[in-house]
C-alpha atoms as a PDB file:
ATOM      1  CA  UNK A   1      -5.151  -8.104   7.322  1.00  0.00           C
ATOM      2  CA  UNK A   2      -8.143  -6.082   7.089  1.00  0.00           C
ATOM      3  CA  UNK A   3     -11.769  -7.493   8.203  1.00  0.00           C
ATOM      4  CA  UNK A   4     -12.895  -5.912   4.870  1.00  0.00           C
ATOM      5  CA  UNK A   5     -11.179  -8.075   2.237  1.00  0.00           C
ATOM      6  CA  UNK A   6     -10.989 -11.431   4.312  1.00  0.00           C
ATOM      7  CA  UNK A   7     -14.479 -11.713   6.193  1.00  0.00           C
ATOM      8  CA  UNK A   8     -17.003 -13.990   4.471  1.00  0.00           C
ATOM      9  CA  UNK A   9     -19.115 -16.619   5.330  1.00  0.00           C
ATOM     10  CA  UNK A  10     -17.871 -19.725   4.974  1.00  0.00           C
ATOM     11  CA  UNK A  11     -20.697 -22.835   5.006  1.00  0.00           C
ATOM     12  CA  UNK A  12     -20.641 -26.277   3.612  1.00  0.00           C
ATOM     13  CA  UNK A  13     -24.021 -25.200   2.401  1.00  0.00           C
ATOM     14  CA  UNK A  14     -22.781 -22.940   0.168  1.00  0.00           C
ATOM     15  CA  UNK A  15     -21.747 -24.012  -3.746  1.00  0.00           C
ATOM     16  CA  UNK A  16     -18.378 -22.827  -5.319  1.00  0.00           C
ATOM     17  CA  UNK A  17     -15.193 -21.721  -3.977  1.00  0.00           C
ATOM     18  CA  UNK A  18     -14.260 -20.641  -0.410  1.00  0.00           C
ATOM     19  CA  UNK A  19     -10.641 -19.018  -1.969  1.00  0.00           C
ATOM     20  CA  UNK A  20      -8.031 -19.748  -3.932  1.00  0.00           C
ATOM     21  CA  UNK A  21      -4.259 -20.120  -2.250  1.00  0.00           C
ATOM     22  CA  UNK A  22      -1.061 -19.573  -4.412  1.00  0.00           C
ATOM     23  CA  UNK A  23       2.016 -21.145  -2.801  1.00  0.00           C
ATOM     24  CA  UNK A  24       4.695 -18.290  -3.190  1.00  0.00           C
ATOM     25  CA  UNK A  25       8.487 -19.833  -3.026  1.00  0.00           C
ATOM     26  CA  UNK A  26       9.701 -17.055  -0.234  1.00  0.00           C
ATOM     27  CA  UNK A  27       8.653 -13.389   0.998  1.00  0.00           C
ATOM     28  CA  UNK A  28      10.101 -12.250  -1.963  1.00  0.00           C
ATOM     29  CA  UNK A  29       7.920 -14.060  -4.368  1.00  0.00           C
ATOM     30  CA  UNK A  30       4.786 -12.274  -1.933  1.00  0.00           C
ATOM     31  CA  UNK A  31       6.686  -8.819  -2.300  1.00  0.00           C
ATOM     32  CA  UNK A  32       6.725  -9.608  -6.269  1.00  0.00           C
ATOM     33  CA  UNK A  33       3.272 -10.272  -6.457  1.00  0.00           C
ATOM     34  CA  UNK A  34       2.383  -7.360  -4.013  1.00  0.00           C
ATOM     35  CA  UNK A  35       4.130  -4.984  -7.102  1.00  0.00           C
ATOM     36  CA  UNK A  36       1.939  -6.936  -9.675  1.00  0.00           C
ATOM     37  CA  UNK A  37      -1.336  -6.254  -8.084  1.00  0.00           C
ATOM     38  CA  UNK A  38      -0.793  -2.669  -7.598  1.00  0.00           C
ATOM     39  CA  UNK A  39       0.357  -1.874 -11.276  1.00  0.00           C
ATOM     40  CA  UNK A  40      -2.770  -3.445 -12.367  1.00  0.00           C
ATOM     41  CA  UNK A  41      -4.546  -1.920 -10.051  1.00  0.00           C
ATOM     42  CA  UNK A  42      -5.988  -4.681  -7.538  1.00  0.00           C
ATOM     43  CA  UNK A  43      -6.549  -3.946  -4.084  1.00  0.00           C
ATOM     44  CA  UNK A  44      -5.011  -5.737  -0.994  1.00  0.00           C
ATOM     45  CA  UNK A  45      -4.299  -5.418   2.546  1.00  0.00           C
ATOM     46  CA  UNK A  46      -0.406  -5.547   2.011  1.00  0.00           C
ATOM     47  CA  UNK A  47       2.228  -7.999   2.776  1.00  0.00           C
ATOM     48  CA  UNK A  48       1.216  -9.655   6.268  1.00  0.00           C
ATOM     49  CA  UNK A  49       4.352 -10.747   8.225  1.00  0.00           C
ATOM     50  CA  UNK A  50       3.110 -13.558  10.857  1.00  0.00           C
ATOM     51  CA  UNK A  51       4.591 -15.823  13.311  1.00  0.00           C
ATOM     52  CA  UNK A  52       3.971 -18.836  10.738  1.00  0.00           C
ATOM     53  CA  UNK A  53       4.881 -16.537   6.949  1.00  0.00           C
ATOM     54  CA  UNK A  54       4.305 -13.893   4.961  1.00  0.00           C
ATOM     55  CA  UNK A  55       0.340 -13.420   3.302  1.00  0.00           C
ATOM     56  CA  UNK A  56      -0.900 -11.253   0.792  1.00  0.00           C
ATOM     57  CA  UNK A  57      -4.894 -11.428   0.414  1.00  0.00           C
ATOM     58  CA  UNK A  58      -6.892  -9.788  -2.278  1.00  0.00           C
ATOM     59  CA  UNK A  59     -10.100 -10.544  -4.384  1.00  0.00           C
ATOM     60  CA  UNK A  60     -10.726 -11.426  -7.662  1.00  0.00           C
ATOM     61  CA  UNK A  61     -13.508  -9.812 -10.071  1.00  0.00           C
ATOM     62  CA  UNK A  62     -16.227 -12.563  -8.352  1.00  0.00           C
ATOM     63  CA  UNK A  63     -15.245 -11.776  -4.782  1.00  0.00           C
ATOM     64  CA  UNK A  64     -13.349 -14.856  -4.054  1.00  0.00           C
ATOM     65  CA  UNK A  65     -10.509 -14.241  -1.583  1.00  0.00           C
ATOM     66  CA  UNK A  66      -7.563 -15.113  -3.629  1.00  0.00           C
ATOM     67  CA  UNK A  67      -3.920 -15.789  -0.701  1.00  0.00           C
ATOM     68  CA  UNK A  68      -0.674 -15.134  -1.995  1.00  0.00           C
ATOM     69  CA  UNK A  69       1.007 -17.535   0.782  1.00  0.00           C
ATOM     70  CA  UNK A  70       4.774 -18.422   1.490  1.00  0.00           C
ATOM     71  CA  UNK A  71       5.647 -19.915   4.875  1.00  0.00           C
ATOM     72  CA  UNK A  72       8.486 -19.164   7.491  1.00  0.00           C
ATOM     73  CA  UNK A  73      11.662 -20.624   6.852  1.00  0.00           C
ATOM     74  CA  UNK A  74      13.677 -21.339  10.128  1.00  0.00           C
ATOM     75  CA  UNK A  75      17.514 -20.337   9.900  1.00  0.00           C
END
């Protein structure tokens, strides 16, 4: 994931939202939303495959990080 669309400053001293997490049911559900964002025209870094799931990050029209997030399921 790219420093641009993640970095920001996080502080207790700071009023509002940090970013906003959506629970996505597998990698699929990411993928989906991946396809969504690009045929309305929202940038992202991609669909992030880590050691702990699969993370899409993008930002809404305010700047606040918005994580498309499904977690690693162990065969």
């Amino acid at each position: 994931m790219s420093e641009a669309l993640w970095i920001h400053h996080v502080t207790e001293r700071r009023v509002g939202l940090d970013h906003l997490s959506i629970a996505c049911a597998g990698a699929t559900e990411v993928e989906a939303w991946r396809e969504r964002l690009d045929e309305v025209g929202v940038a992202h870094d991609g669909v992030g495959e880590l050691s702990y799931g699969h993370v899409l990050v993008a930002r809404d029209p305010d700047g606040i990080v918005i994580e498309f997030f499904s977690p690693r399921v162990e065969a």
